[in-house]
PDB file of N, CA and C in Angstrom:
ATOM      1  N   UNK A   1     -14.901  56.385  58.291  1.00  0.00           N
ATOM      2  CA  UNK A   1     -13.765  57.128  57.793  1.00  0.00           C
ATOM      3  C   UNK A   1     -14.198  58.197  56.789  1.00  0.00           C
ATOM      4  N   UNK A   2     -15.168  57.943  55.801  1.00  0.00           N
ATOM      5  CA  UNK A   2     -15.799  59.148  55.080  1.00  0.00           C
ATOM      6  C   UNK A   2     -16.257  60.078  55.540  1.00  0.00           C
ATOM      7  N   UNK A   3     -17.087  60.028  56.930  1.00  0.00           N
ATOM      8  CA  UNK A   3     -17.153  61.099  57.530  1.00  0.00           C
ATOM      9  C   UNK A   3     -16.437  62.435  57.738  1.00  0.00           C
ATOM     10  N   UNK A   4     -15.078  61.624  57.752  1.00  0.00           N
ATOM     11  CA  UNK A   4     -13.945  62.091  58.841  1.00  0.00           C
ATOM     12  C   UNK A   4     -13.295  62.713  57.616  1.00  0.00           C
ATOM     13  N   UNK A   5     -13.263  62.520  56.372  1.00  0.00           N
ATOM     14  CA  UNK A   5     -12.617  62.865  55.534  1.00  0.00           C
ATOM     15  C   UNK A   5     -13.634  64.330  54.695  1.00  0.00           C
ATOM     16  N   UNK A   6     -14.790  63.605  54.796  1.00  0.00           N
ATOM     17  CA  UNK A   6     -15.629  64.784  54.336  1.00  0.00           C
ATOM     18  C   UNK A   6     -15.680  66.104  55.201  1.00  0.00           C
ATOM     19  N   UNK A   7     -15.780  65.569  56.810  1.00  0.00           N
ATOM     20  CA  UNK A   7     -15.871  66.851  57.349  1.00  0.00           C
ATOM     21  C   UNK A   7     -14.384  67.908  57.405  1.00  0.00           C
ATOM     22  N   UNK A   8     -13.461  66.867  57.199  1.00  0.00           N
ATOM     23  CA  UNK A   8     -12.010  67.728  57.067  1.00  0.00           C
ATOM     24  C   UNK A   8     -11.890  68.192  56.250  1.00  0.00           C
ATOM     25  N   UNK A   9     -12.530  67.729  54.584  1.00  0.00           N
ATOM     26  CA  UNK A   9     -12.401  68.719  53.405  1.00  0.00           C
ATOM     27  C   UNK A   9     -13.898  70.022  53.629  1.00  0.00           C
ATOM     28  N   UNK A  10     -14.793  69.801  54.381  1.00  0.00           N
ATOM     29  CA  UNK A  10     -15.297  71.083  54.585  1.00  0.00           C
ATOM     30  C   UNK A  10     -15.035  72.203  55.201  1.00  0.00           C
ATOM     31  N   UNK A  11     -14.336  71.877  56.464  1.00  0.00           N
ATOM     32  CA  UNK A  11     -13.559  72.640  57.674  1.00  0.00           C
ATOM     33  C   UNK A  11     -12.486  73.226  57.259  1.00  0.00           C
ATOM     34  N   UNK A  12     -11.778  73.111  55.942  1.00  0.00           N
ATOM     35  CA  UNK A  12     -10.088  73.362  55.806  1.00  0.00           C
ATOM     36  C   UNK A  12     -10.299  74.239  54.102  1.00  0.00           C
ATOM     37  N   UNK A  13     -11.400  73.733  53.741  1.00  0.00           N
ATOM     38  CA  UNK A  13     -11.675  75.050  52.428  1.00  0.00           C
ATOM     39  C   UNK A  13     -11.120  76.289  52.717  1.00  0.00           C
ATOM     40  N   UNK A  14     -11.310  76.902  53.529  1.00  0.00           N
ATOM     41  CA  UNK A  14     -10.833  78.355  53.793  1.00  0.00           C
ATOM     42  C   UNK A  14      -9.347  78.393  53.822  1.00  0.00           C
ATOM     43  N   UNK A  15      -8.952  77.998  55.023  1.00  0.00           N
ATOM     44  CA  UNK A  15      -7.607  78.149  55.540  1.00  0.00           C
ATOM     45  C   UNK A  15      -6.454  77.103  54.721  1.00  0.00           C
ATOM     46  N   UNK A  16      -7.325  75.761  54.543  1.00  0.00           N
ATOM     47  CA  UNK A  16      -6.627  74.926  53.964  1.00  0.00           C
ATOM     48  C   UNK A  16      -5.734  73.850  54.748  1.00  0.00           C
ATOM     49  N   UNK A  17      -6.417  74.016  56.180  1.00  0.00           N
ATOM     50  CA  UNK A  17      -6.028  72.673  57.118  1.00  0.00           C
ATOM     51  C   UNK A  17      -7.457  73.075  58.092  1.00  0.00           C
ATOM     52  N   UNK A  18      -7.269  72.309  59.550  1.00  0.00           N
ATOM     53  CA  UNK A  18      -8.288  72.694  60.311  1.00  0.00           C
ATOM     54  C   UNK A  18      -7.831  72.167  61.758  1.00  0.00           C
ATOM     55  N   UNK A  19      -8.554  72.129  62.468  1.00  0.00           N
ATOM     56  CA  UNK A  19      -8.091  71.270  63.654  1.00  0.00           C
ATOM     57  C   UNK A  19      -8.449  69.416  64.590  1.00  0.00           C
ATOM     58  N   UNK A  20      -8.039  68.894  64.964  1.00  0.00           N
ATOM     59  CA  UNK A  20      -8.793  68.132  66.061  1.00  0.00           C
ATOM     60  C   UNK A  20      -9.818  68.674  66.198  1.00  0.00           C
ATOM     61  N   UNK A  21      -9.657  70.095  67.365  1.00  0.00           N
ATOM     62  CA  UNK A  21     -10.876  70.478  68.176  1.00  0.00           C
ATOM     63  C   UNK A  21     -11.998  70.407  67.055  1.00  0.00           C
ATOM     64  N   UNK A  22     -12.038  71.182  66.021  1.00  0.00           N
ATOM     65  CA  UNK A  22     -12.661  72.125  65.397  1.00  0.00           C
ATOM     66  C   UNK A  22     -13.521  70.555  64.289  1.00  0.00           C
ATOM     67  N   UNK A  23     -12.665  69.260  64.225  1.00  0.00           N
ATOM     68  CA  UNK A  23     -13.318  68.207  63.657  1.00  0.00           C
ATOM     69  C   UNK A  23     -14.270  67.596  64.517  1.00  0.00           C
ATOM     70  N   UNK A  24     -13.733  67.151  66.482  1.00  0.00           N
ATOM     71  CA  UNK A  24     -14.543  66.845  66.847  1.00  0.00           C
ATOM     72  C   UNK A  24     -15.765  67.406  67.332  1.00  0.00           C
ATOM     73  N   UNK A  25     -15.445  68.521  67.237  1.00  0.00           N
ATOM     74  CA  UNK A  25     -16.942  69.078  67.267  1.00  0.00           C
ATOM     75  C   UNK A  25     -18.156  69.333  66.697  1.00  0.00           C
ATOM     76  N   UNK A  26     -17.427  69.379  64.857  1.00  0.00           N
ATOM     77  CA  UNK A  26     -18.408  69.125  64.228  1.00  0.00           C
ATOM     78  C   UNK A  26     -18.910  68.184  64.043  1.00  0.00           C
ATOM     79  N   UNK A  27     -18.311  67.058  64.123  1.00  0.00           N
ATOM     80  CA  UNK A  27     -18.425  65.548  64.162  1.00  0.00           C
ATOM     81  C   UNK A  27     -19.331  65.028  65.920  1.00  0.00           C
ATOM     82  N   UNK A  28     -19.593  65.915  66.413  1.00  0.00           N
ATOM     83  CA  UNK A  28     -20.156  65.232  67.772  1.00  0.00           C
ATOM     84  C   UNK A  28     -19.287  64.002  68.318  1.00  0.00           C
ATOM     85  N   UNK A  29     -18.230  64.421  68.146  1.00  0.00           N
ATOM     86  CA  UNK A  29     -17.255  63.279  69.138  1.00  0.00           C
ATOM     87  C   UNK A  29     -16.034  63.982  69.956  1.00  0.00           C
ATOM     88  N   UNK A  30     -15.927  63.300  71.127  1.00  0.00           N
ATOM     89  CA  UNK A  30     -14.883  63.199  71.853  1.00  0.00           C
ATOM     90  C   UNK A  30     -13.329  63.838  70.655  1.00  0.00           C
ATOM     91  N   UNK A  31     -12.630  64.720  71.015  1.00  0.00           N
ATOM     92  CA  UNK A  31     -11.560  65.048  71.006  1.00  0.00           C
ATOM     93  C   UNK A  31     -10.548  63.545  71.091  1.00  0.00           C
ATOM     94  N   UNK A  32     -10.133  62.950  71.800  1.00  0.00           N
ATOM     95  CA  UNK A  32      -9.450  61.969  71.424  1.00  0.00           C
ATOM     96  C   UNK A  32      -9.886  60.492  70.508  1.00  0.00           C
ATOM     97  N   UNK A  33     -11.319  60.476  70.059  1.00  0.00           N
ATOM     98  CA  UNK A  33     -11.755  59.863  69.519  1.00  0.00           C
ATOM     99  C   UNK A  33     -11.351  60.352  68.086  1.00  0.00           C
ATOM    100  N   UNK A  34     -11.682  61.388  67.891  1.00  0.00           N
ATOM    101  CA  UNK A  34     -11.218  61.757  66.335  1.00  0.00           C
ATOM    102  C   UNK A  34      -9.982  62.102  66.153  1.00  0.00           C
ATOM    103  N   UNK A  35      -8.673  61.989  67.105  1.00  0.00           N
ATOM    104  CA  UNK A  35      -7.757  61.773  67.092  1.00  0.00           C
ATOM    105  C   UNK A  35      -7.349  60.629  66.674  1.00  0.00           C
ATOM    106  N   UNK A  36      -7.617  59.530  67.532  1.00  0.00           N
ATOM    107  CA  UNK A  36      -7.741  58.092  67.090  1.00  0.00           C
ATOM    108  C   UNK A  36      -7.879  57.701  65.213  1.00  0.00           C
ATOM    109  N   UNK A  37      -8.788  58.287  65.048  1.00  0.00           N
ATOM    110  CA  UNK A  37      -9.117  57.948  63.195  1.00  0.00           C
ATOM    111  C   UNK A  37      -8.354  58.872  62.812  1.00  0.00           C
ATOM    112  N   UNK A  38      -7.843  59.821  63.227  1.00  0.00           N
ATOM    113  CA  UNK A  38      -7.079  61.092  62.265  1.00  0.00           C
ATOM    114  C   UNK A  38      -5.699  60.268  62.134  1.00  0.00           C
ATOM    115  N   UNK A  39      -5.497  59.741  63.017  1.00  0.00           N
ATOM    116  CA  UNK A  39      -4.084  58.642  62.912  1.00  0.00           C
ATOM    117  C   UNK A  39      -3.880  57.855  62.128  1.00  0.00           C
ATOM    118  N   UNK A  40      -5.115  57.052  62.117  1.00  0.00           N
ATOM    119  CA  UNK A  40      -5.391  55.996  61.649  1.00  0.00           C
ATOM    120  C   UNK A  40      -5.165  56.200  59.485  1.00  0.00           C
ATOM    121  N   UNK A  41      -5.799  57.534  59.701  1.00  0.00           N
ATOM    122  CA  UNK A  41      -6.029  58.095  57.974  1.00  0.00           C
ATOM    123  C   UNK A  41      -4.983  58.694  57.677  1.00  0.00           C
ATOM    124  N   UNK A  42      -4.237  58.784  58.681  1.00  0.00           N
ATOM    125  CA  UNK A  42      -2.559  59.954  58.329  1.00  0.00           C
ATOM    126  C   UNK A  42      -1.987  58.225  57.528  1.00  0.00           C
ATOM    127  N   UNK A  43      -2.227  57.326  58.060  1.00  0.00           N
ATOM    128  CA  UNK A  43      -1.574  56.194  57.459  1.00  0.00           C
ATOM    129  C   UNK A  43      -1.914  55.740  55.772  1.00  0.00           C
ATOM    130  N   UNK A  44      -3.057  56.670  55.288  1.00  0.00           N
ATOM    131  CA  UNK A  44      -3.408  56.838  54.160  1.00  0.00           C
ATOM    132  C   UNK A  44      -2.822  57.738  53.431  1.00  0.00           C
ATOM    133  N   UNK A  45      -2.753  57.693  52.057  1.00  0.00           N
ATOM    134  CA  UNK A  45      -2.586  58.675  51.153  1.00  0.00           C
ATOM    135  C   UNK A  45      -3.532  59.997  51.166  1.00  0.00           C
ATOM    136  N   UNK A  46      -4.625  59.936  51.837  1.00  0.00           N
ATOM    137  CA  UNK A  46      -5.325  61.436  52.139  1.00  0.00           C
ATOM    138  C   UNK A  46      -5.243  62.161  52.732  1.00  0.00           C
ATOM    139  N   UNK A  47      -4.794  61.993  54.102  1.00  0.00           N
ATOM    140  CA  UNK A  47      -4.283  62.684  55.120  1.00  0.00           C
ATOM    141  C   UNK A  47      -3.110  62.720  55.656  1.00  0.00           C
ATOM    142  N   UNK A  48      -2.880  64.386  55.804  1.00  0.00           N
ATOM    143  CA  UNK A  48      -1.778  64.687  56.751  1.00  0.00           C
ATOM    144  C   UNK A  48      -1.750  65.795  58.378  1.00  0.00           C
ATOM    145  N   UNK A  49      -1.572  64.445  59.067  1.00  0.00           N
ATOM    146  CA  UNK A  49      -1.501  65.021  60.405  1.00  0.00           C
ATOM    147  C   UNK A  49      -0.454  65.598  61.359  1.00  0.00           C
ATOM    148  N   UNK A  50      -0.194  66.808  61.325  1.00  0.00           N
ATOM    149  CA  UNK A  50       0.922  67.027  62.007  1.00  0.00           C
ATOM    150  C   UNK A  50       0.572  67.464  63.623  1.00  0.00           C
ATOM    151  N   UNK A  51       1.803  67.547  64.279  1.00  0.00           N
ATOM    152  CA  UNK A  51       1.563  68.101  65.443  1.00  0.00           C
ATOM    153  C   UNK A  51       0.937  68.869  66.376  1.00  0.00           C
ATOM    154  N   UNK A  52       0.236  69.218  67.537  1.00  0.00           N
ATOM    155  CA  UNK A  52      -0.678  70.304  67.782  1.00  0.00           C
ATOM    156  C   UNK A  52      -2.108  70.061  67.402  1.00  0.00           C
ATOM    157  N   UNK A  53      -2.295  68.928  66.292  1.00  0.00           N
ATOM    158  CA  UNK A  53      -3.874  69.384  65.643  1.00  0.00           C
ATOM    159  C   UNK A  53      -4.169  69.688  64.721  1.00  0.00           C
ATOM    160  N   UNK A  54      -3.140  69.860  63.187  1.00  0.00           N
ATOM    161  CA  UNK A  54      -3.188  70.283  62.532  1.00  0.00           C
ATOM    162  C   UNK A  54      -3.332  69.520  61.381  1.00  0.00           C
ATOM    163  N   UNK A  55      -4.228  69.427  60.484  1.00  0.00           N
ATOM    164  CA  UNK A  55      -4.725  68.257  60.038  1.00  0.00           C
ATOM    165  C   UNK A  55      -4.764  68.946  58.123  1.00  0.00           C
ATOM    166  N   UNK A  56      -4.552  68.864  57.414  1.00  0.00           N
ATOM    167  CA  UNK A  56      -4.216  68.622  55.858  1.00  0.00           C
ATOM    168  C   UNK A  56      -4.609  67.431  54.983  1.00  0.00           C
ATOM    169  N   UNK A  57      -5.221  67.933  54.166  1.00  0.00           N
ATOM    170  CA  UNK A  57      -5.333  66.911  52.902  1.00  0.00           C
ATOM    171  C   UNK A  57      -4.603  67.083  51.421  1.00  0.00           C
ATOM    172  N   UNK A  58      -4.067  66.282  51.573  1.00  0.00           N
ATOM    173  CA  UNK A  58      -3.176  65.252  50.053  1.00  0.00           C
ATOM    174  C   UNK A  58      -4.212  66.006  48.837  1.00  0.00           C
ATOM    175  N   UNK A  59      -3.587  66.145  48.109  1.00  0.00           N
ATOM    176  CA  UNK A  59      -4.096  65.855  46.294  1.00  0.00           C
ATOM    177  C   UNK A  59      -5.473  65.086  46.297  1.00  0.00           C
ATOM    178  N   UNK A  60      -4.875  63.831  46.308  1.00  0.00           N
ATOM    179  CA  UNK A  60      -5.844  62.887  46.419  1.00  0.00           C
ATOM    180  C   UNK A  60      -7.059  62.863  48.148  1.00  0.00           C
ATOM    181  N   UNK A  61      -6.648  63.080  48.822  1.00  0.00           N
ATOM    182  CA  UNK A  61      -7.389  63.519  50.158  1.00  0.00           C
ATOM    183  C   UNK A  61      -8.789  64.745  49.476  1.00  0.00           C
ATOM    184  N   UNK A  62      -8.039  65.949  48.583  1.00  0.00           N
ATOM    185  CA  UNK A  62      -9.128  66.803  48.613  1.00  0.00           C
ATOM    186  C   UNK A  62     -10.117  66.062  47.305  1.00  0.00           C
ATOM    187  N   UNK A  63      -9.563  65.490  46.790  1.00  0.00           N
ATOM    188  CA  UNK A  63     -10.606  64.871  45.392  1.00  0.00           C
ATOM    189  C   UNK A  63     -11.673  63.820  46.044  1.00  0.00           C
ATOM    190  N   UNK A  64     -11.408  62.854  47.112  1.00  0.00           N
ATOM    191  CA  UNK A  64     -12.075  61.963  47.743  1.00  0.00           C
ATOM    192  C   UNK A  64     -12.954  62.979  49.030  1.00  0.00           C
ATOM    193  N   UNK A  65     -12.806  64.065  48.982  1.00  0.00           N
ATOM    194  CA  UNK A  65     -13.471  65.121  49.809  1.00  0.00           C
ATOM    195  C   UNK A  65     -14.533  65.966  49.148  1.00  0.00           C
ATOM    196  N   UNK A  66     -14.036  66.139  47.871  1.00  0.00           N
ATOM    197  CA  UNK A  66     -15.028  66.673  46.695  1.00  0.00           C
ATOM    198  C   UNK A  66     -16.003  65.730  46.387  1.00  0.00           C
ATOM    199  N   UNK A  67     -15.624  64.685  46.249  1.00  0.00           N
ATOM    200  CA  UNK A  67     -16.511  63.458  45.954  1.00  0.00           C
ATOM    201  C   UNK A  67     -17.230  62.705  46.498  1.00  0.00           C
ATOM    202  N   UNK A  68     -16.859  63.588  48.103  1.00  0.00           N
ATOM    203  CA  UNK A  68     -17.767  62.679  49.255  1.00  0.00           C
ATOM    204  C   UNK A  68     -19.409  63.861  49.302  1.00  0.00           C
ATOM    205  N   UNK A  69     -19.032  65.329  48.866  1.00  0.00           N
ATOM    206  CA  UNK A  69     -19.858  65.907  49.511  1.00  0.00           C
ATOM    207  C   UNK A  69     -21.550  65.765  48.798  1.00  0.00           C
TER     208      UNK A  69
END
């Protein structure tokens, strides 16, 4: 799950979200695989996953992203 959280607070610096595609690829996984955990972490206080792919981090999401790198 740190992975998944670190690579989403690197990917979304700019724009300030990022995508599925754009996670599993950096992540070397399957598209519905990192769907799977993006779900799983939307059920957390760090992440927010909305529709399409569009993936956001919480307050607390970007501090545990700062702290992972």
């Amino acid at each position: 799950m740190e992975d998944y959280l670190e690579m989403v607070y690197r990917l979304s610096r700019d724009k300030g979200y990022t995508r599925i595609s754009d996670l599993a690829s950096a992540l070397n996984v399957q598209p519905p695989s990192a769907t799977n955990m993006v779900q799983k972490l939307s059920e957390t206080p760090y992440l927010k996953y909305e529709r399409y792919g569009l993936l956001k981090l919480t307050e607390s999401g970007e501090e545990v992203g700062k702290y992972l790198l």
